[in-house]
PDB file of N, CA and C in Angstrom:
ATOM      1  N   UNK A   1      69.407 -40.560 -39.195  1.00  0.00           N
ATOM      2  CA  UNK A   1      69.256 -39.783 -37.980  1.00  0.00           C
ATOM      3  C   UNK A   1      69.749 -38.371 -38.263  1.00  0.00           C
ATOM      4  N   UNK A   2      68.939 -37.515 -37.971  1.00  0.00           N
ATOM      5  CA  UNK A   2      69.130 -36.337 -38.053  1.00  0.00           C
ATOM      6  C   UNK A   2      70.214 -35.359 -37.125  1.00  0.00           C
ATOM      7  N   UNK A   3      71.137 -35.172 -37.206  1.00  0.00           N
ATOM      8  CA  UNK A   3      72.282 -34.283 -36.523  1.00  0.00           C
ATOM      9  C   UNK A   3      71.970 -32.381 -36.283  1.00  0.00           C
ATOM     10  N   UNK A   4      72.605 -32.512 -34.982  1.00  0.00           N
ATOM     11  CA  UNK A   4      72.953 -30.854 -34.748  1.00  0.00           C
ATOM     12  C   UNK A   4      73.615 -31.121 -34.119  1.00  0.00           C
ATOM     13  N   UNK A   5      74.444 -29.909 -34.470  1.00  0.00           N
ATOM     14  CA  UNK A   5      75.784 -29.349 -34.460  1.00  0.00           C
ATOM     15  C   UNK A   5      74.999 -28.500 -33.115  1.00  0.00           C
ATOM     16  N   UNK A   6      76.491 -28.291 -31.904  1.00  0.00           N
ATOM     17  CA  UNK A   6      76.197 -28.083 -30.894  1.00  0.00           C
ATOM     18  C   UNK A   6      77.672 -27.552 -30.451  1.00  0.00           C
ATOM     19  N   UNK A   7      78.112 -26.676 -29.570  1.00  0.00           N
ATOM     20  CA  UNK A   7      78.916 -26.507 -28.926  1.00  0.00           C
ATOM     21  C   UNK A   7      79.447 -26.899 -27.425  1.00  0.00           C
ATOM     22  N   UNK A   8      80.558 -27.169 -26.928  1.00  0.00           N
ATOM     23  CA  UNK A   8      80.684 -27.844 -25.791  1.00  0.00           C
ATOM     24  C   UNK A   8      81.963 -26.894 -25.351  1.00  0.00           C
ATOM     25  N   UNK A   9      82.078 -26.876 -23.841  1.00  0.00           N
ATOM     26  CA  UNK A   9      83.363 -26.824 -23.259  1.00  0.00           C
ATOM     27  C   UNK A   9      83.891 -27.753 -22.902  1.00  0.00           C
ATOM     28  N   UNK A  10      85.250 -27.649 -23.280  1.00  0.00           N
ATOM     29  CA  UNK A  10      86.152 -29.497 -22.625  1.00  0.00           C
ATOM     30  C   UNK A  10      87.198 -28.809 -22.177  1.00  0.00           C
ATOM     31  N   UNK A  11      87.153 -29.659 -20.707  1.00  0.00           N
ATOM     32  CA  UNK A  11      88.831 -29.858 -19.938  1.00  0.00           C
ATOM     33  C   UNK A  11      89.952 -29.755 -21.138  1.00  0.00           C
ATOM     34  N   UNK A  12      91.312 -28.913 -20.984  1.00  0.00           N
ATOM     35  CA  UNK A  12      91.977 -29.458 -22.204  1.00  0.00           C
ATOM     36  C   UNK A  12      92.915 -30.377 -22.244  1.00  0.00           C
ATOM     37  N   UNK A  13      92.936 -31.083 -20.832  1.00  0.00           N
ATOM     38  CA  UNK A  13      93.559 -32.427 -21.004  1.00  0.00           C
ATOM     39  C   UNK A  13      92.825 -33.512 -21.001  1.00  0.00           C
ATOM     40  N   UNK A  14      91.649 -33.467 -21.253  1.00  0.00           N
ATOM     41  CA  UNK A  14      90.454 -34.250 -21.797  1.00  0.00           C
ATOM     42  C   UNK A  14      90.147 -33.870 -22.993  1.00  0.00           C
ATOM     43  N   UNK A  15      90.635 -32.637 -23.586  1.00  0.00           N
ATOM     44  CA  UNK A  15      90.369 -32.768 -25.331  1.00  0.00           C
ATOM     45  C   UNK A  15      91.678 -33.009 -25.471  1.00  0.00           C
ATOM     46  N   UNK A  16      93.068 -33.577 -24.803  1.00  0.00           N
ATOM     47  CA  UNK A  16      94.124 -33.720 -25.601  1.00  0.00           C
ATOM     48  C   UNK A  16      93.949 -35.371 -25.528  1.00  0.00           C
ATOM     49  N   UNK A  17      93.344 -35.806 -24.386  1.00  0.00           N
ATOM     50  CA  UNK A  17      93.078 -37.413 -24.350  1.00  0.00           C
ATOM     51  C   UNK A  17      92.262 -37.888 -26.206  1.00  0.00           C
ATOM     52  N   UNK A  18      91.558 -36.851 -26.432  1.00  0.00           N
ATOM     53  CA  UNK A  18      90.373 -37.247 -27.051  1.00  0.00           C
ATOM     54  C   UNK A  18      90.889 -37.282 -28.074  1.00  0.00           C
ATOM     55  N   UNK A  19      91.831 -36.096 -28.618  1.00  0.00           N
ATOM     56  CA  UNK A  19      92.549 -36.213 -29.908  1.00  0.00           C
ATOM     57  C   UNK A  19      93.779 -37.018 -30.076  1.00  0.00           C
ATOM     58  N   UNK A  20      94.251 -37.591 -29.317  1.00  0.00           N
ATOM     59  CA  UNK A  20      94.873 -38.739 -29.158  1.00  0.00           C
ATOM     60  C   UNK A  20      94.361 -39.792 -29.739  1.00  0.00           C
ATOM     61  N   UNK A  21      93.017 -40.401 -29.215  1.00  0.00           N
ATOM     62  CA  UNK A  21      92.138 -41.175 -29.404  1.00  0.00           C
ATOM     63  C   UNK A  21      91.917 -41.371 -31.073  1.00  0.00           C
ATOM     64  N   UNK A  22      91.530 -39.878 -31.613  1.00  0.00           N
ATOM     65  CA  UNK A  22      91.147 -39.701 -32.518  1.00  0.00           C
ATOM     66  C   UNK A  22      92.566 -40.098 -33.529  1.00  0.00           C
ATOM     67  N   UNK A  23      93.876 -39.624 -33.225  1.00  0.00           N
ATOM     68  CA  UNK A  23      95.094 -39.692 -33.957  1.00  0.00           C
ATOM     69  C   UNK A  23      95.640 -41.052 -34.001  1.00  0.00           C
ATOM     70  N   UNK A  24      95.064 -42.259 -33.266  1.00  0.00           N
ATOM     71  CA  UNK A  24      95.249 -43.368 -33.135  1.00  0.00           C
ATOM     72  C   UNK A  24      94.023 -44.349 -33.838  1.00  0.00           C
ATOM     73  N   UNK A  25      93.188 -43.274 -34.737  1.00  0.00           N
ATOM     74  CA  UNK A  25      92.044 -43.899 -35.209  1.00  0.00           C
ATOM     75  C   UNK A  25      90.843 -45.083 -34.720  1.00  0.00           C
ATOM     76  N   UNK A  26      91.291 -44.713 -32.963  1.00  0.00           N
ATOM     77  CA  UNK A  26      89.842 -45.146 -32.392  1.00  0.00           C
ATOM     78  C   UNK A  26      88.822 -44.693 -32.279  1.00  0.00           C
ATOM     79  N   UNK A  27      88.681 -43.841 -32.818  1.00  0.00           N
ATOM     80  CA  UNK A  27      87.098 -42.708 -33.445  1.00  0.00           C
ATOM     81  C   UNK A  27      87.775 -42.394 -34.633  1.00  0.00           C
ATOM     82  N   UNK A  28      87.171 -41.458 -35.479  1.00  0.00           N
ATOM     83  CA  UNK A  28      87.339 -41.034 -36.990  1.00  0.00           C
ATOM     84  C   UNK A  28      87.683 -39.538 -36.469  1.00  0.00           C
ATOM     85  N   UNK A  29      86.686 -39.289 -35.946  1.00  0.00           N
ATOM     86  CA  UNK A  29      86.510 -37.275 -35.352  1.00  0.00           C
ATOM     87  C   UNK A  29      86.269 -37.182 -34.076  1.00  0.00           C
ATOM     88  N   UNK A  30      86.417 -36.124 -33.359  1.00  0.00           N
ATOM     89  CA  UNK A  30      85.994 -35.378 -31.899  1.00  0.00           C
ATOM     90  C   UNK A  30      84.542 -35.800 -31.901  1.00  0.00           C
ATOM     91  N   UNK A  31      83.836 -35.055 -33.031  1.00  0.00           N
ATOM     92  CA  UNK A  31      82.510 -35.586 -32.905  1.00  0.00           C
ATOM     93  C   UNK A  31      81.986 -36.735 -32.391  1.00  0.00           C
ATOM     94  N   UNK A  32      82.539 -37.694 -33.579  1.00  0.00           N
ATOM     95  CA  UNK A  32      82.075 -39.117 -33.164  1.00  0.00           C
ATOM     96  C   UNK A  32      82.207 -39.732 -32.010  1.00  0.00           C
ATOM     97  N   UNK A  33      83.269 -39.461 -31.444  1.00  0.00           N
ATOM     98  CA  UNK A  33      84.089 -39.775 -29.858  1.00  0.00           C
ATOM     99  C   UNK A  33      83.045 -39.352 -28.845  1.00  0.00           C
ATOM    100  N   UNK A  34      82.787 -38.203 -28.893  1.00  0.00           N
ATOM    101  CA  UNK A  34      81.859 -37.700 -28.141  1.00  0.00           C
ATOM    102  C   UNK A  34      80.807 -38.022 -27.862  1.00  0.00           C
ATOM    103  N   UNK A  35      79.955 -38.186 -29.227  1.00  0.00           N
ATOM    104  CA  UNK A  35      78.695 -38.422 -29.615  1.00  0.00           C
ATOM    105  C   UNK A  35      78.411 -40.061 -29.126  1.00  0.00           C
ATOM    106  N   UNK A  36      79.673 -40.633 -29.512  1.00  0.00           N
ATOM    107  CA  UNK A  36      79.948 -42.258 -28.787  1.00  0.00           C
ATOM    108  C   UNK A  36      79.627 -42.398 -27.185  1.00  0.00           C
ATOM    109  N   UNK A  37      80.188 -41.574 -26.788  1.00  0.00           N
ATOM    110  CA  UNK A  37      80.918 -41.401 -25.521  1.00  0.00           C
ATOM    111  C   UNK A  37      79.578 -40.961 -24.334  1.00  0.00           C
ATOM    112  N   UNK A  38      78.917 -39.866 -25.141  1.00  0.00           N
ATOM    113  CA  UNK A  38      77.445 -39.524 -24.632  1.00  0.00           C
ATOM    114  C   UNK A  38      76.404 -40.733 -24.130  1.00  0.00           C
ATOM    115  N   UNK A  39      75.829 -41.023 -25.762  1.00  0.00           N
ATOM    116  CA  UNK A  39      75.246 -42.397 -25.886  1.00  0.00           C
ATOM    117  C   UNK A  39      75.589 -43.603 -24.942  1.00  0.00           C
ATOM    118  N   UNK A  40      76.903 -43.901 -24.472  1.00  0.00           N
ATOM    119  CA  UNK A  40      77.213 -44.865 -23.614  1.00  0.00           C
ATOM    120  C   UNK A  40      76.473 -44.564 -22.564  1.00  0.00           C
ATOM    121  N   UNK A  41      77.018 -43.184 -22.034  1.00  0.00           N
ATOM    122  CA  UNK A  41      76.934 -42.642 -20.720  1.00  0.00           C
ATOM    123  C   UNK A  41      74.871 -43.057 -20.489  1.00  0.00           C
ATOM    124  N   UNK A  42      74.181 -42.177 -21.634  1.00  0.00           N
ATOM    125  CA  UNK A  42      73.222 -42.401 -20.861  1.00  0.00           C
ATOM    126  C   UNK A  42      72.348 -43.829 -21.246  1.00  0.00           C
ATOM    127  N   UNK A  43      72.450 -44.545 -21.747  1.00  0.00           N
ATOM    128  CA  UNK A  43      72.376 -46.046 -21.417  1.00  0.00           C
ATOM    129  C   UNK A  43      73.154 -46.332 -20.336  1.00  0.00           C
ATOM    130  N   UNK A  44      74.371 -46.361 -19.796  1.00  0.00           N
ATOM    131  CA  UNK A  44      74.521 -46.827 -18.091  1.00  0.00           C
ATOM    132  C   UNK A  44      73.782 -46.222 -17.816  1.00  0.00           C
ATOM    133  N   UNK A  45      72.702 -44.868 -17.767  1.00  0.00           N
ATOM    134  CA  UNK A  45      72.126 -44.277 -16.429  1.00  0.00           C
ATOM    135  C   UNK A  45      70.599 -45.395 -16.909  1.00  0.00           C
ATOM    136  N   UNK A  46      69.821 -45.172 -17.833  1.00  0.00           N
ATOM    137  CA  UNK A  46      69.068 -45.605 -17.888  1.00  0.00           C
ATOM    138  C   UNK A  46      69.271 -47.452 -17.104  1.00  0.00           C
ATOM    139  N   UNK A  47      69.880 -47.792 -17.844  1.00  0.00           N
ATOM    140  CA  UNK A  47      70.231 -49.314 -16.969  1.00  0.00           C
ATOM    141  C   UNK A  47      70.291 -49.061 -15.512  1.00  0.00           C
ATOM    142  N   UNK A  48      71.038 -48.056 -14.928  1.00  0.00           N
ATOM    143  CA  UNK A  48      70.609 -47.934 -13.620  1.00  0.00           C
ATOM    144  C   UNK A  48      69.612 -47.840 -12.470  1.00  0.00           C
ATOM    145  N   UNK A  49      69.033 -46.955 -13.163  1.00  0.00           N
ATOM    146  CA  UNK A  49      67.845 -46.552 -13.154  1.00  0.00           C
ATOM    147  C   UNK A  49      66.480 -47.774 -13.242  1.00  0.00           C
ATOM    148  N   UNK A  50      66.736 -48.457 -14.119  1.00  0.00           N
ATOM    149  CA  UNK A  50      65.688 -49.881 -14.326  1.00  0.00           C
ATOM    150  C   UNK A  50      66.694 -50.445 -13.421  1.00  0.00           C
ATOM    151  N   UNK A  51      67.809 -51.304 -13.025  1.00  0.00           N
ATOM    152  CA  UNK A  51      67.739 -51.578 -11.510  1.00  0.00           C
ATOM    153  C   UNK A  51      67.625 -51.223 -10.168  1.00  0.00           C
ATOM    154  N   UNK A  52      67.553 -50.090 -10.562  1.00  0.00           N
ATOM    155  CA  UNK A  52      67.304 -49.312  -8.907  1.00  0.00           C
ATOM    156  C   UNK A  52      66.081 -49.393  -9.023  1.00  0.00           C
ATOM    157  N   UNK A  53      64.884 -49.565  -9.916  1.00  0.00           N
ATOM    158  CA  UNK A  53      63.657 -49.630  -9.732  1.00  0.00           C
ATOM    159  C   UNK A  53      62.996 -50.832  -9.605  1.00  0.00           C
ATOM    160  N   UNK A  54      64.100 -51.791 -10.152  1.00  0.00           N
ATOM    161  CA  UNK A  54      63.768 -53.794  -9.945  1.00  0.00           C
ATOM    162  C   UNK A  54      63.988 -53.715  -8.858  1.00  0.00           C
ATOM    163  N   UNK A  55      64.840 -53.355  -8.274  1.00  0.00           N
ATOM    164  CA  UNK A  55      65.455 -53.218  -6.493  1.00  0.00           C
ATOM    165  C   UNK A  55      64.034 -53.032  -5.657  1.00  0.00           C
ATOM    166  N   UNK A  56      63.763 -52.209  -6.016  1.00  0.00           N
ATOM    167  CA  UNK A  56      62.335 -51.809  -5.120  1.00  0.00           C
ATOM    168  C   UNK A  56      61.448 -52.844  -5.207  1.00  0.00           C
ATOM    169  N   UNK A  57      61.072 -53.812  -5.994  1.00  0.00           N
ATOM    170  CA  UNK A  57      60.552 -54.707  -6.165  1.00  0.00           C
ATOM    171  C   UNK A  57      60.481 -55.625  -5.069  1.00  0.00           C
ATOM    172  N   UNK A  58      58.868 -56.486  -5.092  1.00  0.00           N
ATOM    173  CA  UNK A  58      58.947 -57.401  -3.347  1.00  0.00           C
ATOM    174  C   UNK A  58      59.035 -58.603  -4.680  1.00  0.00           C
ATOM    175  N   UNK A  59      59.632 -59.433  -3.977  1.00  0.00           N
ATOM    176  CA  UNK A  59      60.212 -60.982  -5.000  1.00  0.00           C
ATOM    177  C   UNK A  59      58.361 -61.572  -4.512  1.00  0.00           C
ATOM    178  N   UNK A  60      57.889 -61.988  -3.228  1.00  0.00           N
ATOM    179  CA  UNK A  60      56.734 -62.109  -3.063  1.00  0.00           C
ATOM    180  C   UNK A  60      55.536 -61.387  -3.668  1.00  0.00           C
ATOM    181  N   UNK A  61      55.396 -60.263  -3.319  1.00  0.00           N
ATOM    182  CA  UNK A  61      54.616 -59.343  -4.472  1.00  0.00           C
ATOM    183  C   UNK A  61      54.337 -60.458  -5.865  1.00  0.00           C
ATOM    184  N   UNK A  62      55.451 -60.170  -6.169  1.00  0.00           N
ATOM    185  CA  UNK A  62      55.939 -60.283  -7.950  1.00  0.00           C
ATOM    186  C   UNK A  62      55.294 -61.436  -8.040  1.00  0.00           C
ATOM    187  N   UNK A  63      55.820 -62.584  -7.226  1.00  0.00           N
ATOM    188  CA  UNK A  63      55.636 -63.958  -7.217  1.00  0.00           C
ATOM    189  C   UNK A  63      53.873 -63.875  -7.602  1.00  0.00           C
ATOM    190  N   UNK A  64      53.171 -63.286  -6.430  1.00  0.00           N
ATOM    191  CA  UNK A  64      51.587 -63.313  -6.124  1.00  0.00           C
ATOM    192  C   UNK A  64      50.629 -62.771  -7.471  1.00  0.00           C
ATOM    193  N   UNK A  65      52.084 -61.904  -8.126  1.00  0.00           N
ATOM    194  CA  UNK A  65      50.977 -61.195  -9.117  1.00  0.00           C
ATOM    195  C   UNK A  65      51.381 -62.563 -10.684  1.00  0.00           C
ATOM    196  N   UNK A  66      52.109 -62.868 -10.609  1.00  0.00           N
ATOM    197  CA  UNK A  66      52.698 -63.601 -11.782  1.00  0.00           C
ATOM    198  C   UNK A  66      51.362 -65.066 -11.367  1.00  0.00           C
ATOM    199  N   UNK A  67      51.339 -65.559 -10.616  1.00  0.00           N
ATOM    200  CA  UNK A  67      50.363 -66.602 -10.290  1.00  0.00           C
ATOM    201  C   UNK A  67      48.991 -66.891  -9.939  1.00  0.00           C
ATOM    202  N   UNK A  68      48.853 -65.186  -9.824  1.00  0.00           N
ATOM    203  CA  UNK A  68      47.160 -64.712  -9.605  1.00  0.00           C
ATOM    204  C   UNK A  68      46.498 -65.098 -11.122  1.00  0.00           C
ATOM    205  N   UNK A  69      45.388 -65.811 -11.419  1.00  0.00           N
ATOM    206  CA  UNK A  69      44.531 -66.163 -12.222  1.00  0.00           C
ATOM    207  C   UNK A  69      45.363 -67.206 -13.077  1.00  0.00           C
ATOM    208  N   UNK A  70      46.662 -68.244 -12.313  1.00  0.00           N
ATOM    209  CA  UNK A  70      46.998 -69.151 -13.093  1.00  0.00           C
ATOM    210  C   UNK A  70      46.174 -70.293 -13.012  1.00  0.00           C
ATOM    211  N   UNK A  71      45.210 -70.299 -11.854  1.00  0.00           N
ATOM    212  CA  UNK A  71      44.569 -71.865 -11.309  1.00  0.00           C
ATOM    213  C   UNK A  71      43.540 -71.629 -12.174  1.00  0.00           C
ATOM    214  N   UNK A  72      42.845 -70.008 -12.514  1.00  0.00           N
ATOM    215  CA  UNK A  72      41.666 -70.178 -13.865  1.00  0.00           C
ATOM    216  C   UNK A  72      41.995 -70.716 -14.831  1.00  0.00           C
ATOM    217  N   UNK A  73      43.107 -70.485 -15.164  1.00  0.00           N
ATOM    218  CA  UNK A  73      43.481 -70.417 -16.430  1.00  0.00           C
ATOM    219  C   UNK A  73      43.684 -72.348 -16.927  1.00  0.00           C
ATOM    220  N   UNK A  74      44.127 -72.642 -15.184  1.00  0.00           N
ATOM    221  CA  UNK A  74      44.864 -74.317 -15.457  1.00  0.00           C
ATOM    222  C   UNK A  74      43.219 -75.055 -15.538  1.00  0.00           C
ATOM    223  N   UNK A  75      42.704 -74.342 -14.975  1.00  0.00           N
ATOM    224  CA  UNK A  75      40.918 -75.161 -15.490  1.00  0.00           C
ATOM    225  C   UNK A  75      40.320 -74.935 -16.292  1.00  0.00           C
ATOM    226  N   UNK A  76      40.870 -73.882 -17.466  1.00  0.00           N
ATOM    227  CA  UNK A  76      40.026 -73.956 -19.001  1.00  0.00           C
ATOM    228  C   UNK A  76      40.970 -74.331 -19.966  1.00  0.00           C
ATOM    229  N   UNK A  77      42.574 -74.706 -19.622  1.00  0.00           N
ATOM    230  CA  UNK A  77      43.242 -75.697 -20.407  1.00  0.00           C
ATOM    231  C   UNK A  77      42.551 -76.842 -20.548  1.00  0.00           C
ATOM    232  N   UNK A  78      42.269 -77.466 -21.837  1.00  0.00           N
ATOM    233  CA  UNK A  78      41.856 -79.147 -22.260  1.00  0.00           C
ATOM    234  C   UNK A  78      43.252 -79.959 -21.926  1.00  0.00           C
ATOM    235  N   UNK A  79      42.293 -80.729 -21.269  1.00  0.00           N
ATOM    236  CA  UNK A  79      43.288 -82.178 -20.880  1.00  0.00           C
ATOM    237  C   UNK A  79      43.999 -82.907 -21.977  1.00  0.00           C
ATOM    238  N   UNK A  80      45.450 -83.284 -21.661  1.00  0.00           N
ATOM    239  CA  UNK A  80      45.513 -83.808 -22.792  1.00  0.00           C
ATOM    240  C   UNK A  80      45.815 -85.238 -22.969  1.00  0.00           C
TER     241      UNK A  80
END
């Protein structure tokens, strides 16, 4: 994976949390922490996001579309 280098502003009692972190060798670098820390963040949104959009979902709907063309289908199965 290809990297860039990027600049950020941080709270500095959120970069003293971070180098803490880092001085206790639960990350290696600031970077990594970050770069960790990002990545989490937007996987929770995405996950959110796909349930707030299952949410919208009708359970009936769903049901009607999952079972539409199952009775064709159960009459060109061979008997067994």
């Amino acid at each position: 994976m290809a990297a860039t280098k990027v600049a950020i502003t941080i709270d500095s009692s959120l970069l003293a949390e971070l180098d803490r972190l880092v001085e206790q060798h639960v990350f290696p670098n600031r970077s990594r922490a970050i770069q960790e820390a990002l990545s989490d963040k937007l996987a929770r949104m995405r996950r959110r996001r796909l349930a707030q959009e299952s949410a919208k979902l009708s359970i009936e709907q769903e049901q009607a579309f999952a079972e539409e063309g199952i009775q064709q289908d159960l009459e060109q199965w061979p008997e067994y």
